[in-house]
C-alpha atoms as a PDB file:
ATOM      1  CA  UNK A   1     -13.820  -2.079  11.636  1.00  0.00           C
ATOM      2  CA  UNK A   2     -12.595  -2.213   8.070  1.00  0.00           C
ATOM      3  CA  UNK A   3     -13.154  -5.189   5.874  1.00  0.00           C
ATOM      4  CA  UNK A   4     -12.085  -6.601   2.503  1.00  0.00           C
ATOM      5  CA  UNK A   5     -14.155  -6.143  -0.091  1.00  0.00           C
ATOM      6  CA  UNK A   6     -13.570  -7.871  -2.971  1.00  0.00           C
ATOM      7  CA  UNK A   7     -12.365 -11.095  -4.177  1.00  0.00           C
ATOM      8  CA  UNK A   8     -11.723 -14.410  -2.485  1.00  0.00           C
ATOM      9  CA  UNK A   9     -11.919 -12.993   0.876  1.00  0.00           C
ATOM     10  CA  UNK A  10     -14.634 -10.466   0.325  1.00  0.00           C
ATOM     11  CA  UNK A  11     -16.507  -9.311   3.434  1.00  0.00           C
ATOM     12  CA  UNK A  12     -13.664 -10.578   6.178  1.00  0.00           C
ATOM     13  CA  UNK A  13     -13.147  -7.801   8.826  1.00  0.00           C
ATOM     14  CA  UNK A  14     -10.034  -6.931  10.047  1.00  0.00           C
ATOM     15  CA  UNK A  15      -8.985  -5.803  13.608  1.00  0.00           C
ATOM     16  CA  UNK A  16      -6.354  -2.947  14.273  1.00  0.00           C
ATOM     17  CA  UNK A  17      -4.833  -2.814  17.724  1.00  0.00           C
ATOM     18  CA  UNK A  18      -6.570  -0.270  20.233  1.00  0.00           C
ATOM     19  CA  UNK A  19      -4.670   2.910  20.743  1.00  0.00           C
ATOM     20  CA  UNK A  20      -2.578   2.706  17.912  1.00  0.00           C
ATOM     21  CA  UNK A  21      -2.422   5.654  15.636  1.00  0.00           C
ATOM     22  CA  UNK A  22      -3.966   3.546  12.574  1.00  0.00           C
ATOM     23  CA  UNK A  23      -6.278   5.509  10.170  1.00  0.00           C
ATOM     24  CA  UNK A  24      -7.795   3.312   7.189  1.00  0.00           C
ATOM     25  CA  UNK A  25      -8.210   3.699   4.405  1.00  0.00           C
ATOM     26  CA  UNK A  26     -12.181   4.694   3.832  1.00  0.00           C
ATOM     27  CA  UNK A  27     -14.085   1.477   2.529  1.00  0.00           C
ATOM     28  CA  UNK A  28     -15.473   3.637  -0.934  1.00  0.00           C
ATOM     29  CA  UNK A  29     -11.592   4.800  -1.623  1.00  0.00           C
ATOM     30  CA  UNK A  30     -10.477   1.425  -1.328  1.00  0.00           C
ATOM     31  CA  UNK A  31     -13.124   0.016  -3.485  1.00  0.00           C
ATOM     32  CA  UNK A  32     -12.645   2.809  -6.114  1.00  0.00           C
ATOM     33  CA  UNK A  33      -8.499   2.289  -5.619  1.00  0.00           C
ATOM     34  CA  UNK A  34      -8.921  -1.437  -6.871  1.00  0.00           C
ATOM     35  CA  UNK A  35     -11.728  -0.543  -9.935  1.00  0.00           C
ATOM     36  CA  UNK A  36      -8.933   1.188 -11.190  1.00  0.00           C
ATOM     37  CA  UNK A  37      -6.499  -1.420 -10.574  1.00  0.00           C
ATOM     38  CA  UNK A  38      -8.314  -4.625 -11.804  1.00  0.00           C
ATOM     39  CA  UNK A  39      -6.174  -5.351 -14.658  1.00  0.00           C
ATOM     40  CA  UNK A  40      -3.380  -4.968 -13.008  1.00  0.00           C
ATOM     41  CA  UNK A  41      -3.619  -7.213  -9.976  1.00  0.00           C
ATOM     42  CA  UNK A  42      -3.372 -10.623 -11.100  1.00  0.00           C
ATOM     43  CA  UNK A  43      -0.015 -12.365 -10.398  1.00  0.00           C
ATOM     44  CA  UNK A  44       1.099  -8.734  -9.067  1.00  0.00           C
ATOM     45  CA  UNK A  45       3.691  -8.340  -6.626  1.00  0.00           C
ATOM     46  CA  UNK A  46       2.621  -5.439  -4.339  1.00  0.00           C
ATOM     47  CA  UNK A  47       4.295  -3.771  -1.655  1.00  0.00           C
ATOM     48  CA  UNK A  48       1.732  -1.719   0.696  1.00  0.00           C
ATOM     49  CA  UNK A  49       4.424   1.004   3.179  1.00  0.00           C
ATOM     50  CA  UNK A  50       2.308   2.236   6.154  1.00  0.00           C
ATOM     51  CA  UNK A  51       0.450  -1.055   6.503  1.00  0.00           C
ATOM     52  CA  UNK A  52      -1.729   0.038   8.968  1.00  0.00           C
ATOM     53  CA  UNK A  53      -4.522  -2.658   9.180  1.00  0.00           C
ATOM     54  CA  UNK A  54      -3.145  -4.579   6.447  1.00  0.00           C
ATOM     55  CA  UNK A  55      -6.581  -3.988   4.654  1.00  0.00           C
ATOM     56  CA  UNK A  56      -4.554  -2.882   0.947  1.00  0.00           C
ATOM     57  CA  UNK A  57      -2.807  -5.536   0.839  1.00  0.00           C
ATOM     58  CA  UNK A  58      -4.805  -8.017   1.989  1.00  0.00           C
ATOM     59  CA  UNK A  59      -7.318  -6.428  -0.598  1.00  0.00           C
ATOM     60  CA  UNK A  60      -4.861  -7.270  -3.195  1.00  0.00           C
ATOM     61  CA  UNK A  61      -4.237 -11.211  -2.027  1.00  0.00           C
ATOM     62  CA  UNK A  62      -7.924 -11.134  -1.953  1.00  0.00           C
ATOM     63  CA  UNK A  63      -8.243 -10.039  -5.298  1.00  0.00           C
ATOM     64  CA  UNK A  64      -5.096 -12.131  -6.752  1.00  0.00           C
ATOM     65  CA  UNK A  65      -1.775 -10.834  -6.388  1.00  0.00           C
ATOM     66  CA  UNK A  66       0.965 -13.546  -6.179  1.00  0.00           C
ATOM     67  CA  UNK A  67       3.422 -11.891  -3.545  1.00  0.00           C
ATOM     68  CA  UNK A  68       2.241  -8.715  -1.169  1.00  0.00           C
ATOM     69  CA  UNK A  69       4.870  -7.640   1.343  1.00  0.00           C
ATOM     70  CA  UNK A  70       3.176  -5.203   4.342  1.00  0.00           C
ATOM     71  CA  UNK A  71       5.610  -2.733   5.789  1.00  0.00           C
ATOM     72  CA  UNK A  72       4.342  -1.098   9.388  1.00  0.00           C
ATOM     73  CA  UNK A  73       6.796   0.326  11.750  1.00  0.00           C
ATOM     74  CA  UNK A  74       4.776   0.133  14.508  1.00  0.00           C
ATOM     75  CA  UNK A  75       5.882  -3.605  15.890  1.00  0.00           C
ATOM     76  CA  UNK A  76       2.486  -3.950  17.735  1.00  0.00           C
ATOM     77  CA  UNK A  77       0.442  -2.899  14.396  1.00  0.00           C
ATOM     78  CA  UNK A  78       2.621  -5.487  12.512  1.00  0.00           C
ATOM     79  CA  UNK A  79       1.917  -7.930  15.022  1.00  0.00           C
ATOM     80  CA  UNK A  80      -1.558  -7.482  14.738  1.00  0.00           C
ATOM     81  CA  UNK A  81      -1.486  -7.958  10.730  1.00  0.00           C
ATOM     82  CA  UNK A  82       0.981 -11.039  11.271  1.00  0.00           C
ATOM     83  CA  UNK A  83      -2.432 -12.059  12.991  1.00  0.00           C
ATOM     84  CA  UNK A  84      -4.506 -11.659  10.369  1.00  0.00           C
ATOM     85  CA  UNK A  85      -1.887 -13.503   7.765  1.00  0.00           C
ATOM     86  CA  UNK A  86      -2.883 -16.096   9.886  1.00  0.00           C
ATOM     87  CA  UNK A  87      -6.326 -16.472  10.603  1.00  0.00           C
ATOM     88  CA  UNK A  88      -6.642 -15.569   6.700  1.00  0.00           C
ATOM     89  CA  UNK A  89      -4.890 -18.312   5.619  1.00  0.00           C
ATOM     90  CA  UNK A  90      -3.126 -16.362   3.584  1.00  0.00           C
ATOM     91  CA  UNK A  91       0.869 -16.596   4.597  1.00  0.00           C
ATOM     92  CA  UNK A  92       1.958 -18.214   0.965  1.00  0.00           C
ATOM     93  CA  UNK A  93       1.314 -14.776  -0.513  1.00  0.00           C
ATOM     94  CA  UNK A  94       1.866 -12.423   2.345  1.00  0.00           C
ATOM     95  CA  UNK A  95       4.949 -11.017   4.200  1.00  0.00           C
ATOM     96  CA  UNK A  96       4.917  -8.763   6.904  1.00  0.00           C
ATOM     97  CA  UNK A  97       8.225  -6.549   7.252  1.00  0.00           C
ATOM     98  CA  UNK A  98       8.494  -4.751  10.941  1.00  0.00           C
ATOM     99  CA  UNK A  99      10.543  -1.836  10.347  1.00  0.00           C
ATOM    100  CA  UNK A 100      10.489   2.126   9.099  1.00  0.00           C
ATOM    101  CA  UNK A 101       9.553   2.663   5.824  1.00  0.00           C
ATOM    102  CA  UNK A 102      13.156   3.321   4.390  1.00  0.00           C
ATOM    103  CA  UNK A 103      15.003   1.120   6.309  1.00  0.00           C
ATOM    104  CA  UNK A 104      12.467  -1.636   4.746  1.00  0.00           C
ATOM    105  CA  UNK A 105      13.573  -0.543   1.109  1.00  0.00           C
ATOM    106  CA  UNK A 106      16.909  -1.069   1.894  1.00  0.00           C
ATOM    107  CA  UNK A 107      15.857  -4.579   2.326  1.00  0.00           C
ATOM    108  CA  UNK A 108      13.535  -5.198   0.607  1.00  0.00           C
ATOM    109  CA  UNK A 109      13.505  -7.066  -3.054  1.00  0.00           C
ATOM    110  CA  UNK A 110      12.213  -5.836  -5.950  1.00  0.00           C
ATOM    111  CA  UNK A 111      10.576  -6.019  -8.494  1.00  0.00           C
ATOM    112  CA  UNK A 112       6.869  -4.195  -7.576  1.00  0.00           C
ATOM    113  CA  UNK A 113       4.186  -4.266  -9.902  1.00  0.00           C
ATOM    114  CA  UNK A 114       2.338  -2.058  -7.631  1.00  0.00           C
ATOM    115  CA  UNK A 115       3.316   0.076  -4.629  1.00  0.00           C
ATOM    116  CA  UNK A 116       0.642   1.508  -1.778  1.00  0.00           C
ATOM    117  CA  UNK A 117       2.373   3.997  -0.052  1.00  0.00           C
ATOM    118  CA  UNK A 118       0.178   5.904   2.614  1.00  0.00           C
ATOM    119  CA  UNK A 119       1.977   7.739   5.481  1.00  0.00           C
ATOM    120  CA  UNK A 120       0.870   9.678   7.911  1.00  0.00           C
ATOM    121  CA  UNK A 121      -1.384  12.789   6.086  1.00  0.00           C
ATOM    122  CA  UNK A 122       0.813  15.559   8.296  1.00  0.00           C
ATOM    123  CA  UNK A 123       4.598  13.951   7.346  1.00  0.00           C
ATOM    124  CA  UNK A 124       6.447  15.799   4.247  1.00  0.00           C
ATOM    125  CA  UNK A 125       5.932  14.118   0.788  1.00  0.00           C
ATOM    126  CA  UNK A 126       8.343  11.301   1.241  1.00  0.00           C
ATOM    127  CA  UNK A 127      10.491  12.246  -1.261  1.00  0.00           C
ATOM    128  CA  UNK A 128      13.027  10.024  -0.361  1.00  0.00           C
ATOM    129  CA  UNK A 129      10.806   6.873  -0.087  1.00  0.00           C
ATOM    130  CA  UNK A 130      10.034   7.700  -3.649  1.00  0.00           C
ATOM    131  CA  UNK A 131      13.693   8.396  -4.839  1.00  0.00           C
ATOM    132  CA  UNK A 132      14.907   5.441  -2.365  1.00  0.00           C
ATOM    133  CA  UNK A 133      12.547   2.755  -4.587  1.00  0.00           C
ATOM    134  CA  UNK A 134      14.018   4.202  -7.762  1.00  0.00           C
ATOM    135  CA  UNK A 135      17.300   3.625  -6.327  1.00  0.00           C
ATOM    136  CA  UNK A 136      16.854   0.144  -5.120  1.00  0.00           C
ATOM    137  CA  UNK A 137      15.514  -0.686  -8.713  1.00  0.00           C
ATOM    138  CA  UNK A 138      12.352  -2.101  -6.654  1.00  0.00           C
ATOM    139  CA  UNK A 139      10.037  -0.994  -9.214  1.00  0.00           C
ATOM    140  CA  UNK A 140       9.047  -3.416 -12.471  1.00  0.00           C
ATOM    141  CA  UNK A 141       8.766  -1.160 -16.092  1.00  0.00           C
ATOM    142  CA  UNK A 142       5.408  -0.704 -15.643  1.00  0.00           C
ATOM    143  CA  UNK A 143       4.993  -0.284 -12.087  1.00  0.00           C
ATOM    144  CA  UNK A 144       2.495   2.035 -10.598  1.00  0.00           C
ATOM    145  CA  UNK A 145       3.055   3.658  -7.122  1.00  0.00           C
ATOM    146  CA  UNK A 146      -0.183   5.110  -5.480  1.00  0.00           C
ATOM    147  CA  UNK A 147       0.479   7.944  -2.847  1.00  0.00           C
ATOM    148  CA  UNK A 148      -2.963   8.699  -0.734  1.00  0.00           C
ATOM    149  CA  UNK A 149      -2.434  12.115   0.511  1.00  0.00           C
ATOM    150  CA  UNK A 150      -4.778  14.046   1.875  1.00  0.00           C
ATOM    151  CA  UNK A 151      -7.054  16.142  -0.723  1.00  0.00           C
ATOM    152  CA  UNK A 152      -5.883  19.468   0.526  1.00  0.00           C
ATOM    153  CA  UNK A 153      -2.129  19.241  -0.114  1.00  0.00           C
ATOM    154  CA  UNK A 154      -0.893  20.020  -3.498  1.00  0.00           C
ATOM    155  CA  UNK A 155       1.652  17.540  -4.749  1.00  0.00           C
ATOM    156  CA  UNK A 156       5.209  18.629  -5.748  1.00  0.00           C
ATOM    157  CA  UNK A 157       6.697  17.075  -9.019  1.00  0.00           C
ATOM    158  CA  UNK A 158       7.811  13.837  -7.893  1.00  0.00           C
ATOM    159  CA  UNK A 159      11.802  13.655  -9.403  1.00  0.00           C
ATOM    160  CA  UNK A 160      11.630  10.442 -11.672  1.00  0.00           C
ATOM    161  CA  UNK A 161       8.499   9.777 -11.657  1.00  0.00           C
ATOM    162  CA  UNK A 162       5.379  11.019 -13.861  1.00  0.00           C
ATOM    163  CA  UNK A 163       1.601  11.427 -12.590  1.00  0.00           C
ATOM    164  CA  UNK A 164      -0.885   9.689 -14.988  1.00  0.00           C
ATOM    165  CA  UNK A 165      -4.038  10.011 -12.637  1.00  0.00           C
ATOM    166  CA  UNK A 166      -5.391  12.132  -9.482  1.00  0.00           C
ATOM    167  CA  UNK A 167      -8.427  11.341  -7.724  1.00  0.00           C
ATOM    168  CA  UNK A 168      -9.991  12.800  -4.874  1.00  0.00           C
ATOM    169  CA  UNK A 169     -12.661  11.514  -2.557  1.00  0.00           C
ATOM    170  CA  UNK A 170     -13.810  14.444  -0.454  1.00  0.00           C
ATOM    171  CA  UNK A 171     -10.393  14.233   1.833  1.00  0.00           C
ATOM    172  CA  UNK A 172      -8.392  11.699   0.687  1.00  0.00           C
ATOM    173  CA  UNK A 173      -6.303  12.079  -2.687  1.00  0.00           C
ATOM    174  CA  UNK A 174      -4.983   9.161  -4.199  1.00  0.00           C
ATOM    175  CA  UNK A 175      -1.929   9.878  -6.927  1.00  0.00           C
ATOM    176  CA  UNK A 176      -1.171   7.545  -9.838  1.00  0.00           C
ATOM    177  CA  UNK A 177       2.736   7.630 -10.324  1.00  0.00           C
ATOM    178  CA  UNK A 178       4.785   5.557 -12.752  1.00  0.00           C
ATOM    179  CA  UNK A 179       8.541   5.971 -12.941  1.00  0.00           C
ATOM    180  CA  UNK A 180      10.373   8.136 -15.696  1.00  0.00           C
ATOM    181  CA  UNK A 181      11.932   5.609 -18.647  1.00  0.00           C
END
């Protein structure tokens, strides 16, 4: 069961519906994933695609982001995070959007300071997702969009966007992308 583990609601669990095709993140890449993005979370707005539990972005709340909007496609996984909003207490700074990925972005508004985006491991790079954002003008300047991946797939170049940082922990890869000025 995962849990948050940091910040105002450090050590909560979190349920994900049975039978669901969720996969969390792992507990140690989460907790490495927001070392490395300390600075950046206060008064963030963060948009986590492929909610899943809701764990990143309820990790971010946790840890101070102003605005966090959850995108699952799966209505019974969003359901279950709507859930959690609630028992959390945490519906002033969370939004949960039921829909696909890219039909979210096209309603979506911007600006993101910071952008989880973790899809299934065996789906394409989601080029379009990444191209779709730029679009949109959803990102802020300085935005950084994380793509977990897993560790054996080699990322493409990324059009309009640059890598700053990789890191791998034994499967899962997490990439550090900020767009192009």
């Amino acid at each position: 069961m995962p849990r948050i583990t940091g910040g105002s609601l450090g050590s909560r669990k979190l349920r994900s519906p049975k039978g669901t095709h969720v996969r969390p993140t792992p507990g140690r890449v989460k907790e490495s994933l927001f070392s490395i993005l300390m600075n950046r979370l206060d008064g963030a707005a963060v948009l986590d695609l492929f909610a899943g539990t809701g764990a990143i972005g309820f990790e971010a709340a946790s840890r101070g982001a102003a605005r966090v909007v959850a995108v699952e496609g799966q209505r019974e996984v969003a359901t279950a995070i709507e859930e959690a909003v609630k028992q959390l207490g945490i519906a002033d700074v969370v939004t949960v959007f039921q829909a696909p990925a890219e039909r979210a972005l096209y309603r979506l508004e911007g600006p993101f300071d910071i952008v989880y985006l973790d899809p299934p491991y065996a789906d394409p790079v989601p080029l379009q997702l990444f191209g779709l954002m730029l679009e949109r003008k959803l990102l802020a300047p300085e935005a950084i969009v994380v793509y977990e991946h897993a560790a054996k797939r080699i990322l493409p170049q990324i059009p309009g966007y640059r890598s700053v940082r990789e890191e791998v922990y034994g499967d899962v890869a997490l990439a550090f992308l900020t767009p192009e000025s």
